[in-house]
Protein backbone atom coordinates (compact mmCIF):
# COMPACT_ATOMS: atom_id res chain seq x y z
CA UNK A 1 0.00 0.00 0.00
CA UNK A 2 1.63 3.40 -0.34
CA UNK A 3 1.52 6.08 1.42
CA UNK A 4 -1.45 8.11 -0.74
CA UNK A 5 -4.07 5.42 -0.16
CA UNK A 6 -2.61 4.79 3.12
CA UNK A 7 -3.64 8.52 3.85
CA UNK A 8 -6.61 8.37 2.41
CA UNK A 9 -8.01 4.97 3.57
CA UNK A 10 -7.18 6.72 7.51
CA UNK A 11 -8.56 10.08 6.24
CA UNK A 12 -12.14 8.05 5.21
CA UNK A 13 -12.13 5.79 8.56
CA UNK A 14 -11.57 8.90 10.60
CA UNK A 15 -14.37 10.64 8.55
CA UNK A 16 -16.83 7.36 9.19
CA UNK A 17 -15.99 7.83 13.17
CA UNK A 18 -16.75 11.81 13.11
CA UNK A 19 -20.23 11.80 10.99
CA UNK A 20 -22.11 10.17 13.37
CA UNK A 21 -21.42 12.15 15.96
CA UNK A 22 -21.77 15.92 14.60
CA UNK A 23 -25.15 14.79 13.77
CA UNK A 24 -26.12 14.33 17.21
CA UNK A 25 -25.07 17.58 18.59
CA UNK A 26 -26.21 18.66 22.33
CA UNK A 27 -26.38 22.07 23.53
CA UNK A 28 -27.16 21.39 27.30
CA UNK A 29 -27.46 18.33 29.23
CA UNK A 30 -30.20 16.11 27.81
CA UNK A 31 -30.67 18.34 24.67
CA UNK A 32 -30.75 16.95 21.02
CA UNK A 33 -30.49 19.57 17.92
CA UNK A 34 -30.67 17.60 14.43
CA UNK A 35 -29.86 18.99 11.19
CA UNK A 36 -32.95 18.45 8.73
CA UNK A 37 -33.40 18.13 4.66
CA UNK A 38 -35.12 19.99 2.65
CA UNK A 39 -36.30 18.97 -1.26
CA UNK A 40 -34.84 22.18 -2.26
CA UNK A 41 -32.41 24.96 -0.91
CA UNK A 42 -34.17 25.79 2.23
CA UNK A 43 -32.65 24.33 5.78
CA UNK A 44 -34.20 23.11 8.68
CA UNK A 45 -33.50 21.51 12.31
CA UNK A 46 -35.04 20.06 15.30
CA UNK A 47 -34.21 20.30 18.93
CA UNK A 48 -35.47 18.28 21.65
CA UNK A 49 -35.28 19.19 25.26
CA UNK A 50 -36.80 17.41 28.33
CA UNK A 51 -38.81 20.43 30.48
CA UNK A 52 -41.10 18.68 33.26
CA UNK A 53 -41.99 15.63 32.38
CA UNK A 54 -42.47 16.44 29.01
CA UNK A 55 -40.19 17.30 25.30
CA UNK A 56 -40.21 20.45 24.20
CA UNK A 57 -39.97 20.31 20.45
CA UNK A 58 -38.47 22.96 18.82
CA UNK A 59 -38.54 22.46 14.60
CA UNK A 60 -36.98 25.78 12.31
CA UNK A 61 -37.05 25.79 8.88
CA UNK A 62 -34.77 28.64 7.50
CA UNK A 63 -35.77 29.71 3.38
CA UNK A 64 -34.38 32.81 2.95
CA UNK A 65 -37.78 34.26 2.32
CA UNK A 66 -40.35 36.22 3.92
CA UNK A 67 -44.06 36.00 3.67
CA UNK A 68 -44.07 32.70 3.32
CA UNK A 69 -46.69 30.03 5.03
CA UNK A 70 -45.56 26.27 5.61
CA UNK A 71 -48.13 23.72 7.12
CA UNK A 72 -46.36 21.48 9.69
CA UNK A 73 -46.68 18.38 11.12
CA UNK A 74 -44.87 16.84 14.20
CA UNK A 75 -45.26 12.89 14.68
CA UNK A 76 -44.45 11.15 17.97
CA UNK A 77 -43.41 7.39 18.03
CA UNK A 78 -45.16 7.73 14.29
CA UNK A 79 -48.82 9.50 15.77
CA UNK A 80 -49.47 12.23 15.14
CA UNK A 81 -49.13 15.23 18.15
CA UNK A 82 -49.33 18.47 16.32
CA UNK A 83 -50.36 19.99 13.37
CA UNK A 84 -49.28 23.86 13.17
CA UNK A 85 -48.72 26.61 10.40
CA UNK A 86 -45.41 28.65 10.53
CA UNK A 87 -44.60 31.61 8.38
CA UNK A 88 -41.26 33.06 7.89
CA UNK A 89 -40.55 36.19 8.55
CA UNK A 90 -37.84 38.63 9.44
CA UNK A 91 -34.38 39.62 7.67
CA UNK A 92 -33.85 35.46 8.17
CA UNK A 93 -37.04 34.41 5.93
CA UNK A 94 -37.22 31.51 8.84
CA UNK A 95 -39.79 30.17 11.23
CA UNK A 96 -39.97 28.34 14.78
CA UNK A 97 -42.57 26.21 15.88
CA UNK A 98 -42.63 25.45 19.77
CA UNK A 99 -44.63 22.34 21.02
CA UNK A 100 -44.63 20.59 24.60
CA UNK A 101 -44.93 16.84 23.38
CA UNK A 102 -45.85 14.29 26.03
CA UNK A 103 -42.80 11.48 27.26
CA UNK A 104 -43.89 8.20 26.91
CA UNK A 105 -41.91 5.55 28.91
CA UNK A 106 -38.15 4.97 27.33
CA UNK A 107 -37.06 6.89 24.17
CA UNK A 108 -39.01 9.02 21.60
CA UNK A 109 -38.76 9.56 18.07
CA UNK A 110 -39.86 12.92 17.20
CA UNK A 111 -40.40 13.71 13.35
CA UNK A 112 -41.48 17.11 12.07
CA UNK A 113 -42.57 17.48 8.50
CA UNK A 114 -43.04 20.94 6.85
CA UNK A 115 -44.57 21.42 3.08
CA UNK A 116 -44.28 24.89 1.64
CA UNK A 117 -46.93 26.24 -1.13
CA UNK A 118 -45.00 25.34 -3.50
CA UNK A 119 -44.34 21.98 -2.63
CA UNK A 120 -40.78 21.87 -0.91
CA UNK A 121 -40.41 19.29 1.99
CA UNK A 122 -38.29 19.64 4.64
CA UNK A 123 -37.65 16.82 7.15
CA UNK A 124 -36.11 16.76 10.73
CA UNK A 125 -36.22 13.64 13.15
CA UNK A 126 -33.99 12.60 16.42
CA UNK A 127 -34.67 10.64 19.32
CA UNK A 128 -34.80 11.30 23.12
């Protein structure tokens, strides 16, 4: 082996070590943030937080553009908890949607799902 695919065959296992853990980011103990996907160039992310027995759900979707109206839905172990409307607004052209989600026993996938007038989707899910 020399020593260019030796670099690079350490430079790709390092990478496959890193990835999984910038994904799961925390901010403060027991906080989650996830990076979303969106079907075009807008961004989006979740964070979930524990706060009393509950998660706080906190799901941004960033466009670049203001004025515009997004229906959103956030699913809990796959049901359904909230359906909300966020429009973005300010120099950011973003929105926030709060939501106190009940805790079920063990962990909880949390999935939002935002779909613009237009038709861009943007995705977020993590687990707590």
């Amino acid at each position: 082996m020399n020593m260019r695919t030796l670099t690079i065959s350490l430079a790709t296992a390092l990478a496959a070590l890193v990835v999984p853990f910038a994904a799961t980011a925390t901010a403060k103990d027991g906080d989650v943030r996830i990076g979303g996907s969106c079907t075009g160039s807008t961004s989006a992310k979740i964070k979930l937080s524990p706060e009393d027995g509950r998660i706080e759900t906190e799901f941004e979707v960033d466009q670049n553009r203001g004025g515009v109206t997004w229906k959103i839905v956030l699913r809990r172990n796959g049901t359904v908890a909230a359906r909300a409307q966020g429009t973005t607004g300010g120099p950011s052209g973003s929105f926030e949607i709060r939501r106190l989600l009940d805790d079920g026993p063990g962990s909880d996938s949390i999935s939002a799902r935002a779909v613009s007038p237009t038709g861009e989707v943007c995705t977020a899910q993590a687990s707590i």
